[in-house]
Protein backbone atom coordinates (compact mmCIF):
# COMPACT_ATOMS: atom_id res chain seq x y z
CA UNK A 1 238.75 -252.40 264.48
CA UNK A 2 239.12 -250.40 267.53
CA UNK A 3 236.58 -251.69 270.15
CA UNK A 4 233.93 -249.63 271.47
CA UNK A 5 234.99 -247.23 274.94
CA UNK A 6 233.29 -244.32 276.57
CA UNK A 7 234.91 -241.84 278.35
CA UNK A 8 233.61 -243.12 282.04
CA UNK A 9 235.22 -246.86 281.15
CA UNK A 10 238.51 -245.11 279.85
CA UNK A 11 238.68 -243.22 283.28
CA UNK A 12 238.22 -246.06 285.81
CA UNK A 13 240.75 -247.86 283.61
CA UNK A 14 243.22 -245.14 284.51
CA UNK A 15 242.35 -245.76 288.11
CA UNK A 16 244.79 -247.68 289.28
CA UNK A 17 247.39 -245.01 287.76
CA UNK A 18 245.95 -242.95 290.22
CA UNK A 19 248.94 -242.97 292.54
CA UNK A 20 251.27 -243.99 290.78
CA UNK A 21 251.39 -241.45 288.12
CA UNK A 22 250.58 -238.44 290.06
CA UNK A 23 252.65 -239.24 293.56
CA UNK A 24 255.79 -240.82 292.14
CA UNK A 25 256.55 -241.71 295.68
CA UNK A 26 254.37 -244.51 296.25
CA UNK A 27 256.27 -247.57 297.45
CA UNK A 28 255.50 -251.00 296.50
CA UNK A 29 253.42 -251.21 299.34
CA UNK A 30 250.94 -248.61 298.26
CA UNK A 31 250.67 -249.55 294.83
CA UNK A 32 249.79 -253.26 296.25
CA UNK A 33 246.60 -250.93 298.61
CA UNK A 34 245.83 -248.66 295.78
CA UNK A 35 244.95 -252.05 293.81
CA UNK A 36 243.14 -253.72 296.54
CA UNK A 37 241.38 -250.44 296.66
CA UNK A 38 240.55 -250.47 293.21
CA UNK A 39 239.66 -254.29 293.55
CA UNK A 40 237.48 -254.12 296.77
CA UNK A 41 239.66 -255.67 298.83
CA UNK A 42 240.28 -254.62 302.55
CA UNK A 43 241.63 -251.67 303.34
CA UNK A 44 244.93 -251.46 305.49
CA UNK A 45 245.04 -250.09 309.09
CA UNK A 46 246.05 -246.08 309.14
CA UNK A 47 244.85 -245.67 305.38
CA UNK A 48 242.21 -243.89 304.51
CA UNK A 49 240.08 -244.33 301.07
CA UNK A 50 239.24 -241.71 299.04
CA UNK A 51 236.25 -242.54 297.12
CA UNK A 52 235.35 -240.35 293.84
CA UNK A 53 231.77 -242.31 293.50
CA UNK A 54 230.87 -241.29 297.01
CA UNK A 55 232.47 -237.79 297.48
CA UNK A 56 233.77 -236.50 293.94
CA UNK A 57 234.86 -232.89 295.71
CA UNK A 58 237.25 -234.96 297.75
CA UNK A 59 239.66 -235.94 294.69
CA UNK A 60 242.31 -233.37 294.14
CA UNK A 61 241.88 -230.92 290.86
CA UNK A 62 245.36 -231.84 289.97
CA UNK A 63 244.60 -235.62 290.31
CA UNK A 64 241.30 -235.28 288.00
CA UNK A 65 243.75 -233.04 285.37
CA UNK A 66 246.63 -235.83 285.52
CA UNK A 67 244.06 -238.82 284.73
CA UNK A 68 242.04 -237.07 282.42
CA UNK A 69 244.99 -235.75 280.44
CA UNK A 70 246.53 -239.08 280.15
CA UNK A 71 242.93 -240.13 279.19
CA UNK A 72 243.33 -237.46 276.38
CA UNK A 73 246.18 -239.13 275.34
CA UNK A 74 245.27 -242.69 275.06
CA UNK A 75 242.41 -241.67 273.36
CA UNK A 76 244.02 -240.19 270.67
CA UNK A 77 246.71 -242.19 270.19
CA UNK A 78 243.97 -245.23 270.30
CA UNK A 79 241.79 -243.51 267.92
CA UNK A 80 239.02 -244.45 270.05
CA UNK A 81 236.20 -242.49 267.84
CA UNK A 82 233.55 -242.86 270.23
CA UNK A 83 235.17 -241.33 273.15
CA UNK A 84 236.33 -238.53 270.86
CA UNK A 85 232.98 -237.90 269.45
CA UNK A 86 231.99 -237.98 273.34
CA UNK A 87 234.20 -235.28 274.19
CA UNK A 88 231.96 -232.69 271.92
CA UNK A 89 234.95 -230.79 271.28
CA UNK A 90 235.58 -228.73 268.00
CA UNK A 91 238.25 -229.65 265.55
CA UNK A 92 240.42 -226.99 266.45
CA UNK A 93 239.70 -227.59 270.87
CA UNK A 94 240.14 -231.22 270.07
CA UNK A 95 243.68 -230.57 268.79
CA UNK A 96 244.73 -228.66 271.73
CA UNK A 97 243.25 -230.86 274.07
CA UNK A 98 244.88 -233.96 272.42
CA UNK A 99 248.46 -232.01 272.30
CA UNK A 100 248.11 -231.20 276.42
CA UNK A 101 247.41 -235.20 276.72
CA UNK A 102 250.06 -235.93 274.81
CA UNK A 103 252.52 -233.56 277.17
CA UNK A 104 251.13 -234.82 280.18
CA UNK A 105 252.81 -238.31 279.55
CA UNK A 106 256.27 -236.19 279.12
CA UNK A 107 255.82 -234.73 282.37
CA UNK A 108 255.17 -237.86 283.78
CA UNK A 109 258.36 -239.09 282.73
CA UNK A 110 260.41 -235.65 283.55
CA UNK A 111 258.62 -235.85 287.30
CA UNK A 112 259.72 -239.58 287.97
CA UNK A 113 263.28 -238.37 286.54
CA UNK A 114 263.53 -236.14 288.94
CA UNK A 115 261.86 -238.10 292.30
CA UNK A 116 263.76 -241.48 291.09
CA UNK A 117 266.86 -240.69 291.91
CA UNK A 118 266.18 -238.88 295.21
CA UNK A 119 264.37 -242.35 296.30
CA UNK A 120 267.07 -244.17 295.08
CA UNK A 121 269.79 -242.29 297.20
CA UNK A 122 267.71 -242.28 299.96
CA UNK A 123 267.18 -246.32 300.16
CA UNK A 124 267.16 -248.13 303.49
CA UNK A 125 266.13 -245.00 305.13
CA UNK A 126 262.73 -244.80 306.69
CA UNK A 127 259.84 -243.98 304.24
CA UNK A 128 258.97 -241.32 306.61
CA UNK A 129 262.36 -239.37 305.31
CA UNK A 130 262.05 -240.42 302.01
CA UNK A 131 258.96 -239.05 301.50
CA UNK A 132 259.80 -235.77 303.10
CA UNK A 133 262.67 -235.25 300.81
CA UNK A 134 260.19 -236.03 297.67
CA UNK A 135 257.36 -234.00 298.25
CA UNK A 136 258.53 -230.40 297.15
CA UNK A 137 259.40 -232.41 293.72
CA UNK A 138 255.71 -234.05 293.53
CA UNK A 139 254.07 -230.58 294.44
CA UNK A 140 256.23 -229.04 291.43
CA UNK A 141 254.55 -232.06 289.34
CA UNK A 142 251.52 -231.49 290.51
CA UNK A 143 251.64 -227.49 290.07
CA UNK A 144 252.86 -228.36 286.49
CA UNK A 145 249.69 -230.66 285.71
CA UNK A 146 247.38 -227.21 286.94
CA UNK A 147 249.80 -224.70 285.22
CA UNK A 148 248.73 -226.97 281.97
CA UNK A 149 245.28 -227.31 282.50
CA UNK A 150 245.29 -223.08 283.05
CA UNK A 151 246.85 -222.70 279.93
CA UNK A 152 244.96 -225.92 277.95
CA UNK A 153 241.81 -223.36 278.96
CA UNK A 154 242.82 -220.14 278.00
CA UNK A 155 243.80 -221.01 274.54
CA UNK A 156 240.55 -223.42 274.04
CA UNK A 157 237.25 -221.52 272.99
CA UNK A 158 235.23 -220.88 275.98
CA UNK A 159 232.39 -223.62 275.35
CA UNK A 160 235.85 -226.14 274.64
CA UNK A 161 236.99 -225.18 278.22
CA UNK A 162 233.83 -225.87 279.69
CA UNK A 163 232.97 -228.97 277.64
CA UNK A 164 236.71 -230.03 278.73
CA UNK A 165 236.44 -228.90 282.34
CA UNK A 166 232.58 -230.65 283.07
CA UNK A 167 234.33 -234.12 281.41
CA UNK A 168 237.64 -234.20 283.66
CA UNK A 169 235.65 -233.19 286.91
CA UNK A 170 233.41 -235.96 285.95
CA UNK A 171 235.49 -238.51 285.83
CA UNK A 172 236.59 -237.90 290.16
CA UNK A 173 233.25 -240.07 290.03
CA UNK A 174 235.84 -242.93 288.39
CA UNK A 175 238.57 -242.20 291.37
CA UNK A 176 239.49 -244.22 293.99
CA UNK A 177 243.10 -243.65 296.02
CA UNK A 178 244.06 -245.10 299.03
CA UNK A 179 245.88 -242.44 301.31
CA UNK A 180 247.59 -243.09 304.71
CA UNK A 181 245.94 -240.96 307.60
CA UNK A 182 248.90 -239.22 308.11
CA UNK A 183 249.60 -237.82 304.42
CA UNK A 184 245.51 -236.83 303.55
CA UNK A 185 247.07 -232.85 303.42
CA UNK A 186 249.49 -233.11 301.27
CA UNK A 187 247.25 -235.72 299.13
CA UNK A 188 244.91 -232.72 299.00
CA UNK A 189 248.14 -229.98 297.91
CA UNK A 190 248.17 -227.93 296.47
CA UNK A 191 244.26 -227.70 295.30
């Protein structure tokens, strides 16, 4: 029997993939902060949180499409009938929506093929270059999570989209990410 899960307890489950699965250049370091975030624990000096619960507009669209697209996904694949049944979605809007989750986990993979080796090569430099020679690959991951969404909406039935759209911009309530003070811009690129 698959155990009872809404949509708002699948999404703050996902929170600690936050980072990881949307940055791909989060060191060991920040995924040790992004937990403490998640767990209450102090922040570090020169980060800054970023709080869904207490400003929801402050979480990046393309952060809010990664999550809830992997959410999507483990739903599915789960057959976790409540949160399905929560999503309101018709038979045919369900399908597409489900196929898009189900994507989103390949372009997580084809996104950390592509930033994993340039970290790799770059090791024992300072993070500082690292990071500058990763972000036009995490802004083409992050591009390709919106280019989905755009067309995830344009072939769902208009009350699908919306249905869709008001349940992944709901769930930035569920997101917390930790962000040092010095990268909050390009946390916020490209939306």
């Amino acid at each position: 029997m698959v155990p009872s899960v809404t949509l708002t307890g699948l999404l703050a489950g996902l929170l600690v993939l936050a980072t990881t699965s949307t940055n791909h250049a989060a060191s060991d370091l920040r995924a040790v902060q992004d937990r403490s975030a998640a767990t209450g624990q102090q922040i570090a000096a020169g980060m800054i949180e970023i709080d869904g619960a207490k400003n929801p507009e402050a979480i990046p669209e393309y952060l809010a499409w990664t999550l809830g697209l992997s959410g999507l996904s483990i739903i599915k694949r789960n057959n976790i009938v409540t949160a399905i049944e929560e999503l309101g979605l018709s038979p045919a809007d369900a399908a597409l929506a489900f196929a898009e989750g189900e994507r989103q986990g390949k372009r997580d993979q084809e996104c950390s093929s592509r930033t994993k080796p340039i970290a790799e090569s770059m090791r024992g430099q300072r993070g500082d270059k690292i990071e500058a020679a990763l972000r036009p690959e995490i802004l083409k991951c992050r591009w390709a999570v919106l280019d989905a969404k755009d067309r995830l909406l344009n072939s769902m039935t208009p009350e699908g989209g919306a249905a869709l759209t008001a349940w992944v911009l709901a769930g930035r309530k569920d997101i917390k990410s930790l962000v040092p003070k010095e990268d909050l811009e390009f946390f916020r690129q490209p939306k």
